[in-house]
C-alpha atoms as a PDB file:
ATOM      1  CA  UNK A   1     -15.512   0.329  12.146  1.00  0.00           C
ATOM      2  CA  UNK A   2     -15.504  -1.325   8.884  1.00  0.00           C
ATOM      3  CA  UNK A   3     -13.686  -4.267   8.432  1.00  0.00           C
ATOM      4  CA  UNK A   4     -12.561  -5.881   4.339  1.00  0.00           C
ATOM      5  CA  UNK A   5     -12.489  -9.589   3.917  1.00  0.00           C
ATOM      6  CA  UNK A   6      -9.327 -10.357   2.059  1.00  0.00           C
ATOM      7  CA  UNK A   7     -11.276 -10.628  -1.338  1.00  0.00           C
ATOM      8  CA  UNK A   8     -12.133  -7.070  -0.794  1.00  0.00           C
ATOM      9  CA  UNK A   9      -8.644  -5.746  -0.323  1.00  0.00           C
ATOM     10  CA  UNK A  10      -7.206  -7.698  -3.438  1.00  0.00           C
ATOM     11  CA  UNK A  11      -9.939  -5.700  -5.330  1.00  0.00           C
ATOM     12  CA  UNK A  12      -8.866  -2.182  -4.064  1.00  0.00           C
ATOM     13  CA  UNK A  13      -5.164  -3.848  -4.637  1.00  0.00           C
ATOM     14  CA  UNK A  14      -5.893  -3.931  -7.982  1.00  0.00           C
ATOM     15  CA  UNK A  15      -7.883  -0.853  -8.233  1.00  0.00           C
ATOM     16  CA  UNK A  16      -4.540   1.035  -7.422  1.00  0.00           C
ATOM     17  CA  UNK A  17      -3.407   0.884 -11.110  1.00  0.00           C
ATOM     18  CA  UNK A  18      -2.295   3.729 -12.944  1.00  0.00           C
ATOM     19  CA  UNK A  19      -1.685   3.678 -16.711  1.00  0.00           C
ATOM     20  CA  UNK A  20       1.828   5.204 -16.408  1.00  0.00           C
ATOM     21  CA  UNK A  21       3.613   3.526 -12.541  1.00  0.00           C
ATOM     22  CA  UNK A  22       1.945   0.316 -10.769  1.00  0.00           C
ATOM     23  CA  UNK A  23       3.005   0.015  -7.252  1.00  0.00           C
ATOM     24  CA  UNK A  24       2.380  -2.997  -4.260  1.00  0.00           C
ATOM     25  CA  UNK A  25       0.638  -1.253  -1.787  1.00  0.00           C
ATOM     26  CA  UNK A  26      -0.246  -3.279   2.150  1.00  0.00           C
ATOM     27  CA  UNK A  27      -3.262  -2.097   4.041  1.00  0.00           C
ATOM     28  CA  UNK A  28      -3.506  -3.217   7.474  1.00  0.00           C
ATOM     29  CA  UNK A  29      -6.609  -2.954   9.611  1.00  0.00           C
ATOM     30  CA  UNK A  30      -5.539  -1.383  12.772  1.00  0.00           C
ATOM     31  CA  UNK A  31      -6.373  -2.705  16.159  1.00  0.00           C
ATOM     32  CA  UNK A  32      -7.959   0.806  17.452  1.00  0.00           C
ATOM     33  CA  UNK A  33      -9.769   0.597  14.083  1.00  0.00           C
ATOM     34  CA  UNK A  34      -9.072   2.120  10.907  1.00  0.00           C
ATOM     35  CA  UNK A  35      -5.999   0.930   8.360  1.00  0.00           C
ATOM     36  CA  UNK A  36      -2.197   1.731   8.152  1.00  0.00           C
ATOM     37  CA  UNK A  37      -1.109   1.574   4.437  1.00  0.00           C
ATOM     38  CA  UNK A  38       2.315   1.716   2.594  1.00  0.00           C
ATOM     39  CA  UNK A  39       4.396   0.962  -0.196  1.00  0.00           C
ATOM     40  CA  UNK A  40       6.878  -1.179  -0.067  1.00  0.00           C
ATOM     41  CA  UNK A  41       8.907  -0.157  -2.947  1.00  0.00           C
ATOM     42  CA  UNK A  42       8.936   3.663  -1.725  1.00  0.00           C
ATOM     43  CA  UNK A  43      10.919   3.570   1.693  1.00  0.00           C
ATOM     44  CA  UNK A  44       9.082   5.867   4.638  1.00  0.00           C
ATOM     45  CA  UNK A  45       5.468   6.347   1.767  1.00  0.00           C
ATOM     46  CA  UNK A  46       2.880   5.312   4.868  1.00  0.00           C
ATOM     47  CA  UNK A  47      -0.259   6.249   5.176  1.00  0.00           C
ATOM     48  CA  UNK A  48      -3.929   6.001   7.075  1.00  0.00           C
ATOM     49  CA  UNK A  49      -7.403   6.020   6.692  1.00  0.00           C
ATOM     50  CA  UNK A  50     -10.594   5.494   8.949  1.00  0.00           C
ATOM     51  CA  UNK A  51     -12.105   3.385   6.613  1.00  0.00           C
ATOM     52  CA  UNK A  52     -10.077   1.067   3.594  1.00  0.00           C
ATOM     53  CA  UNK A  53     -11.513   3.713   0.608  1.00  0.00           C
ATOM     54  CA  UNK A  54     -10.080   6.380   2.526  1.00  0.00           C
ATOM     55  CA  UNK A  55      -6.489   4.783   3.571  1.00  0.00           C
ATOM     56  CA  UNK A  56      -6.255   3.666  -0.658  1.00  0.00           C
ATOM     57  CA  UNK A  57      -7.514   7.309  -0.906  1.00  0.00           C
ATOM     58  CA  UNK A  58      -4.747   9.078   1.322  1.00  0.00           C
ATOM     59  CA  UNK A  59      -1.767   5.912  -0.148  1.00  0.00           C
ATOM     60  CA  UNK A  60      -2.667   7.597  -3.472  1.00  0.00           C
ATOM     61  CA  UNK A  61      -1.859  11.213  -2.399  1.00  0.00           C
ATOM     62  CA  UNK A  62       0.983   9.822  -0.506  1.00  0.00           C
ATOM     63  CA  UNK A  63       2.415   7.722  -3.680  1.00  0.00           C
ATOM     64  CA  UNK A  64       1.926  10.621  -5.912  1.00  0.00           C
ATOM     65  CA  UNK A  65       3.773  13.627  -3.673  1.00  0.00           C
ATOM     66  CA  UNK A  66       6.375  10.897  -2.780  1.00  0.00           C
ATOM     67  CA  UNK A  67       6.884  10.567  -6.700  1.00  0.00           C
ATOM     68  CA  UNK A  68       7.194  14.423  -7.410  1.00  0.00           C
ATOM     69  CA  UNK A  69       9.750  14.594  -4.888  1.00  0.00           C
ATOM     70  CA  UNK A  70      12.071  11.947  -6.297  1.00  0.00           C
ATOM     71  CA  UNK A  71      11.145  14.214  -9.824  1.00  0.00           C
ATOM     72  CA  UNK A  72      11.944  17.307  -8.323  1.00  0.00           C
ATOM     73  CA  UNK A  73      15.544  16.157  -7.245  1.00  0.00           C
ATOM     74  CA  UNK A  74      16.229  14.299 -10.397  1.00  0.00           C
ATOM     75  CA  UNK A  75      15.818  10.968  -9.009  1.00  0.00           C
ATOM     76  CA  UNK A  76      14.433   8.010 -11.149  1.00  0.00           C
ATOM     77  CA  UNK A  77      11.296   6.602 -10.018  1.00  0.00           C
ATOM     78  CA  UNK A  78      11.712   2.971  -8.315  1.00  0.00           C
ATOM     79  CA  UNK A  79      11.082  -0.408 -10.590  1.00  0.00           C
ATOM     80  CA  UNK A  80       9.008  -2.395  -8.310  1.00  0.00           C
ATOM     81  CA  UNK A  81      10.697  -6.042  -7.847  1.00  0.00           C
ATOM     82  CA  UNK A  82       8.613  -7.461  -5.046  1.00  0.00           C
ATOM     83  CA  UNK A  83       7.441 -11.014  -4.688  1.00  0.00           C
ATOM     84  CA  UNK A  84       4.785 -11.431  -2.015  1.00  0.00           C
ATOM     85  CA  UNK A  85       4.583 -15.056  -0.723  1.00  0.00           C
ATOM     86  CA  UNK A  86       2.679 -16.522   2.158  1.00  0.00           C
ATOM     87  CA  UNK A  87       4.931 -18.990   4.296  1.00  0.00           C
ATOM     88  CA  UNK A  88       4.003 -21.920   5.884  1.00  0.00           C
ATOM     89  CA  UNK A  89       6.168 -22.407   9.587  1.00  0.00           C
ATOM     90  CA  UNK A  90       6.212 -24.856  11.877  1.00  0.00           C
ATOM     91  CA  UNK A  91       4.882 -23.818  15.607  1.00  0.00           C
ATOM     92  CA  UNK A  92       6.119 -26.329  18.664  1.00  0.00           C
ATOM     93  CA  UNK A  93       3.027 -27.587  20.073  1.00  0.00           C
END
């Protein structure tokens, strides 16, 4: 099963820009193999993939139906306002 270093999936991060919305999206290699992916900013938008191309493949699909729903009920789409931080914490040794 293919594995990304993190330099690959900040690539394919950025590769999920459209002209018109820009959304965070989290891919996360699954234990069993393949990659769970969502969108933080659009509550219950998950998705999956064997391989990383295909979970940024199916995240797009997901994003885009997700989007046409809130559309199709006269919803606004969301303004993204996330700031993603790694923490440092202190383990007892």
């Amino acid at each position: 099963m293919e594995r990304a270093s993190m330099a690959q999936l900040s690539y394919h991060l950025l590769d999920c820009y459209n002209p018109n919305m820009r959304y965070t999206a989290i891919f996360q290699a699954d234990p069993g193999g393949g990659y769970h992916a969502s969108c933080p900013s659009l509550p219950g938008c998950h998705s999956e993939g064997d391989t990383l191309d295909q979970a940024i493949a199916n995240l797009r699909e997901a994003i885009a139906v997700y989007l046409e729903s809130l559309q199709a009920h006269g919803e606004s789409f969301p303004v993204e306002d996330i700031l993603i931080k790694p923490l440092d914490i202190a383990v007892p040794v």
